[in-house]
N, C-alpha and C. Protein backbone atom coordinates (compact mmCIF):
# COMPACT_ATOMS: atom_id res chain seq x y z
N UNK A 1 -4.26 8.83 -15.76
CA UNK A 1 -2.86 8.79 -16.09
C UNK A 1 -2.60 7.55 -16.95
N UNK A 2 -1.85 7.85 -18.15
CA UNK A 2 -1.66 6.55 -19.04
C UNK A 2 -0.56 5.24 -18.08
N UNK A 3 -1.00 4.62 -18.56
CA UNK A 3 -0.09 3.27 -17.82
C UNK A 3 0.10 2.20 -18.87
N UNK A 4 0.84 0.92 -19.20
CA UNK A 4 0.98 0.02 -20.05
C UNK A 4 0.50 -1.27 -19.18
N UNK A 5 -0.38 -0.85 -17.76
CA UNK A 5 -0.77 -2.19 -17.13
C UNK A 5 -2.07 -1.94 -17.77
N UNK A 6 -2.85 -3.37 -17.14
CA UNK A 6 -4.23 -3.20 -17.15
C UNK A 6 -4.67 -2.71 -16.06
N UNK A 7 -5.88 -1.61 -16.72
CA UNK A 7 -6.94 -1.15 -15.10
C UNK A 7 -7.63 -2.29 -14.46
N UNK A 8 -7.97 -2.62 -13.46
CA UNK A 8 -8.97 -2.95 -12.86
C UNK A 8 -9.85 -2.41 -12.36
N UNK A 9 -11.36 -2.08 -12.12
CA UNK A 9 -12.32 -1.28 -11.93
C UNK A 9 -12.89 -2.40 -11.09
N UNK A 10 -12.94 -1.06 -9.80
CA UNK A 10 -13.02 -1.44 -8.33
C UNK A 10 -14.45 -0.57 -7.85
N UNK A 11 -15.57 -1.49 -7.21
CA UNK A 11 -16.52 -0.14 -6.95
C UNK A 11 -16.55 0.10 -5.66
N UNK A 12 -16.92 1.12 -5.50
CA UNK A 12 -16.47 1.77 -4.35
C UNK A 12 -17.90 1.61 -3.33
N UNK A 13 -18.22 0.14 -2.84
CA UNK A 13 -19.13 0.31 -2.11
C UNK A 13 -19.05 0.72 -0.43
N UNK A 14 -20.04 0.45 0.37
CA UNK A 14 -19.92 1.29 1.06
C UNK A 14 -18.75 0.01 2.41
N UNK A 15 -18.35 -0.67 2.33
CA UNK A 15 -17.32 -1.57 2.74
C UNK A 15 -16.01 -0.84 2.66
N UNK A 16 -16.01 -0.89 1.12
CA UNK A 16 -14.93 -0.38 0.88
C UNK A 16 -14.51 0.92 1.04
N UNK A 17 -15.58 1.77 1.00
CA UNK A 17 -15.35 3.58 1.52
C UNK A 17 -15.05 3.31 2.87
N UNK A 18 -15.45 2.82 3.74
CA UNK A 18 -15.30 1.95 5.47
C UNK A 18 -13.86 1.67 5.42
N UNK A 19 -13.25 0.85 5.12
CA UNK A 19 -12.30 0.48 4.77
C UNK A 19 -10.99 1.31 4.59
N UNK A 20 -10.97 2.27 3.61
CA UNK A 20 -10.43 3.13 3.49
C UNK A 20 -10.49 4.60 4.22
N UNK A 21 -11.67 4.80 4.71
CA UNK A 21 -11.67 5.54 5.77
C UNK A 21 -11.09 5.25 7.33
N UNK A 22 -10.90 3.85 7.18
CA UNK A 22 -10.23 3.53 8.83
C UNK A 22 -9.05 3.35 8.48
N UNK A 23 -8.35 3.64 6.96
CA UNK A 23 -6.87 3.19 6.88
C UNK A 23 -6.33 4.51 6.90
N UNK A 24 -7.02 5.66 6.06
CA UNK A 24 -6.80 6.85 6.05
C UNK A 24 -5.38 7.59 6.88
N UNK A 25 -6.19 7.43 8.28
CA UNK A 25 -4.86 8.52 9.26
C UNK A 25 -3.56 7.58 9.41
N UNK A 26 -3.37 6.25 8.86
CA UNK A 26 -2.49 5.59 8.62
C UNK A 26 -1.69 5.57 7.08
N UNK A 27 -2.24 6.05 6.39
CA UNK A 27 -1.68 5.92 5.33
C UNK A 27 -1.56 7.39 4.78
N UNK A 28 -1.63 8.37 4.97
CA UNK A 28 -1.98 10.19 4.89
C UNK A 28 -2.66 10.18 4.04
N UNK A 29 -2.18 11.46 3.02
CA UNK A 29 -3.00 11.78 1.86
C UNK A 29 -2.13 11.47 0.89
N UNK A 30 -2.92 10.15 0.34
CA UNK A 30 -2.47 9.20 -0.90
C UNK A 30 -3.84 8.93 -2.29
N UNK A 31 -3.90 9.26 -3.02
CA UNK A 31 -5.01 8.62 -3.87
C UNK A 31 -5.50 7.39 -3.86
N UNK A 32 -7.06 7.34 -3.54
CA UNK A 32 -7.46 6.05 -3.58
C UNK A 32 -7.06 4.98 -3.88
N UNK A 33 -7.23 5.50 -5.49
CA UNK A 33 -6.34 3.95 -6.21
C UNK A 33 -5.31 3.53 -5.36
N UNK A 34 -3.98 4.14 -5.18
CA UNK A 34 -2.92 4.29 -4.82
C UNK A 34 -3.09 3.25 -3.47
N UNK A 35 -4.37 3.75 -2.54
CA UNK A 35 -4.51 2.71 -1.02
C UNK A 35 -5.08 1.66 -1.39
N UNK A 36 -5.78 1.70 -2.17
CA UNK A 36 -6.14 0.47 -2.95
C UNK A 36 -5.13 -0.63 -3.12
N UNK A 37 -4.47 0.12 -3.90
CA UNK A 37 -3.13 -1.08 -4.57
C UNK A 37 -2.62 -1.48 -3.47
N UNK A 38 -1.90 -0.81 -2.87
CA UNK A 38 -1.03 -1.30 -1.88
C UNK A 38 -1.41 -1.82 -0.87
N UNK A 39 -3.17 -1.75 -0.65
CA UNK A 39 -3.66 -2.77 0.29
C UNK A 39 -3.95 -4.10 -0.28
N UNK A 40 -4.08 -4.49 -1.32
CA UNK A 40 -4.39 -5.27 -1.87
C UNK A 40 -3.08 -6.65 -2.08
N UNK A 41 -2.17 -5.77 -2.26
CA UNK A 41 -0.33 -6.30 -2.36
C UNK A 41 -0.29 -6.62 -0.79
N UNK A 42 -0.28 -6.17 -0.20
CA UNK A 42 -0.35 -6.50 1.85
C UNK A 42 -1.25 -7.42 1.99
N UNK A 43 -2.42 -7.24 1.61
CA UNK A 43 -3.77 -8.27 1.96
C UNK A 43 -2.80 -9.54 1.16
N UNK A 44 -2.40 -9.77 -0.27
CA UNK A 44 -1.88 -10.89 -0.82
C UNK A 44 -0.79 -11.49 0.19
N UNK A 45 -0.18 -10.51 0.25
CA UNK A 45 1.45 -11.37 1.15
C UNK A 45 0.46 -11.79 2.75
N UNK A 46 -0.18 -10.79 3.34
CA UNK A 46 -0.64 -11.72 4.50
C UNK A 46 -1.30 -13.34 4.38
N UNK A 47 -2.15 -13.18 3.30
CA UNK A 47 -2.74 -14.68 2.92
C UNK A 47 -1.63 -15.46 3.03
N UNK A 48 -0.90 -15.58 2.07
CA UNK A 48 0.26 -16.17 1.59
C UNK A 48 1.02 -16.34 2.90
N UNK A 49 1.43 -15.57 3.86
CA UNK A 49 1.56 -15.70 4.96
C UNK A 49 1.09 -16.82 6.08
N UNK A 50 0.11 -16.38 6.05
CA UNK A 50 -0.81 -17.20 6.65
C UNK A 50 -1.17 -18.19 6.49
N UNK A 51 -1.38 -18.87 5.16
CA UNK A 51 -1.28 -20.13 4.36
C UNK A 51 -0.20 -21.07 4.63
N UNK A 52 0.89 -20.33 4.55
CA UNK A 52 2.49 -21.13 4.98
C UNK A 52 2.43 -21.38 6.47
N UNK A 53 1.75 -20.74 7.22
CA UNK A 53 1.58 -21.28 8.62
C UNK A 53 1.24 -22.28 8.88
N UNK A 54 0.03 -22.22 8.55
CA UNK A 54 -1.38 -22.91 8.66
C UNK A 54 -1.00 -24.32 7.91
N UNK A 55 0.19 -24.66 6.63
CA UNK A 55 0.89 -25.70 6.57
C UNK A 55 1.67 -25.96 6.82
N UNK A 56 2.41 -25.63 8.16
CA UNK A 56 3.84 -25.46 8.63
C UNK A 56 2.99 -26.54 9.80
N UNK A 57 2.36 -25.59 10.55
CA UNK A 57 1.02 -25.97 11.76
C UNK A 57 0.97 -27.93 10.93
N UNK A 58 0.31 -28.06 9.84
CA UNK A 58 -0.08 -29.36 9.60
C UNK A 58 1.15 -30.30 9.53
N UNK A 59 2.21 -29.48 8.91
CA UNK A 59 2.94 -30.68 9.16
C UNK A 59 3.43 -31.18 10.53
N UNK A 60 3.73 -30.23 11.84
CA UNK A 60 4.09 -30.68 12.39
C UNK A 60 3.17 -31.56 13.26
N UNK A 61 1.81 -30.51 12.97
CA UNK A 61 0.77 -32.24 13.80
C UNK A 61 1.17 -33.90 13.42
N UNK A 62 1.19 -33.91 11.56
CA UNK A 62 1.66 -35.21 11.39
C UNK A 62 2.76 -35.52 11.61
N UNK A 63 4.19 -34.44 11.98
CA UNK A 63 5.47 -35.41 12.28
C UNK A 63 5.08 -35.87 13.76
N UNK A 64 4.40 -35.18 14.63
CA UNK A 64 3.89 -35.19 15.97
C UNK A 64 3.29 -36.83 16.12
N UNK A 65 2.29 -37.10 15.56
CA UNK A 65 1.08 -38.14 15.58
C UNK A 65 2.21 -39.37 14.25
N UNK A 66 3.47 -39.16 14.22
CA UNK A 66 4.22 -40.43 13.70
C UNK A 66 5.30 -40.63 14.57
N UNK A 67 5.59 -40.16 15.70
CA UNK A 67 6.22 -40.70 16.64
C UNK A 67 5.77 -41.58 17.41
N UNK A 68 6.48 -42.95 17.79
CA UNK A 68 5.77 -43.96 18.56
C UNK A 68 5.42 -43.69 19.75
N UNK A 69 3.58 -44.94 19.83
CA UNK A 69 3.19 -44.68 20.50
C UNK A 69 3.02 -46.82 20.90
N UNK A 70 2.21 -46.74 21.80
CA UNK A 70 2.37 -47.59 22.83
C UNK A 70 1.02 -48.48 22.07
N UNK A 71 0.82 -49.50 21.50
CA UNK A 71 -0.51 -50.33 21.19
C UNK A 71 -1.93 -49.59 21.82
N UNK A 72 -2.91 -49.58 20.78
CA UNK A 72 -4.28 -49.34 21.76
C UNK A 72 -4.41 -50.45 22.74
N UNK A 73 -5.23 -49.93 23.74
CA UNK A 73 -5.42 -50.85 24.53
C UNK A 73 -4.32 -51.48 25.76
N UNK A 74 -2.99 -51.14 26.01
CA UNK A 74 -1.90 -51.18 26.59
C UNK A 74 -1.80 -49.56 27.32
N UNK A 75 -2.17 -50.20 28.63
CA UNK A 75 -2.35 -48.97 29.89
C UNK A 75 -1.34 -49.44 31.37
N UNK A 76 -1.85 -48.92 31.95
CA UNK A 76 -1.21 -49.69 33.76
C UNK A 76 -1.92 -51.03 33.82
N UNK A 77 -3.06 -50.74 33.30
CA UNK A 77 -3.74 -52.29 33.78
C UNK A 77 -3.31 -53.73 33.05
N UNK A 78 -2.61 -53.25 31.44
CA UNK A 78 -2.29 -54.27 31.00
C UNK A 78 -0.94 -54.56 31.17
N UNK A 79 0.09 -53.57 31.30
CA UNK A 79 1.25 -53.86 31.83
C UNK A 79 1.12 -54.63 33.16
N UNK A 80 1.01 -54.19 33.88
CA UNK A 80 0.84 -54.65 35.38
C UNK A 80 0.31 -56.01 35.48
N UNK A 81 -0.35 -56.32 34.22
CA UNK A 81 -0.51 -58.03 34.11
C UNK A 81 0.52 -58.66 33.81
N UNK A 82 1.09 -58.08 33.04
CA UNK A 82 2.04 -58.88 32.26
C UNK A 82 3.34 -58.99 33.30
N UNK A 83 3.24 -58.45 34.46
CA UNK A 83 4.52 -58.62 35.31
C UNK A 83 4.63 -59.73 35.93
């Protein structure tokens, strides 16, 4: 079918026949290409997804680990001297 995108040429190893055979009864009867694409657009937004976590996750370790903390070395044993 003519299109004004570019093709990409995808081979169909045996991963990818796997792949599309376990997406199959989820997705009906759609043309390859067609599960292709639109897994590929899902696979992108999950990364992307997942990425924003995974630096959401980092920042809050560092707002976490910049709240005060007490000198190294200052426990019960060194308070309890100092009384």
């Amino acid at each position: 079918m003519p299109t004004r995108y570019a093709r990409i040429a995808v081979s169909a190893d045996p991963e990818l026949a796997a792949a599309l055979e376990s997406v199959a009864p989820l997705v009906g009867k759609q043309a390859k290409a067609r599960t292709v694409r639109d897994l590929a657009i899902r696979g992108a937004e999950a990364l992307l997804e997942q990425e924003e976590r995974r630096r959401e996750a980092i920042e809050e370790m560092i707002a976490g680990s910049e709240s005060p903390r007490l000198p190294r070395g200052t426990g019960k044993s060194s308070v309890a001297s100092r009384s």
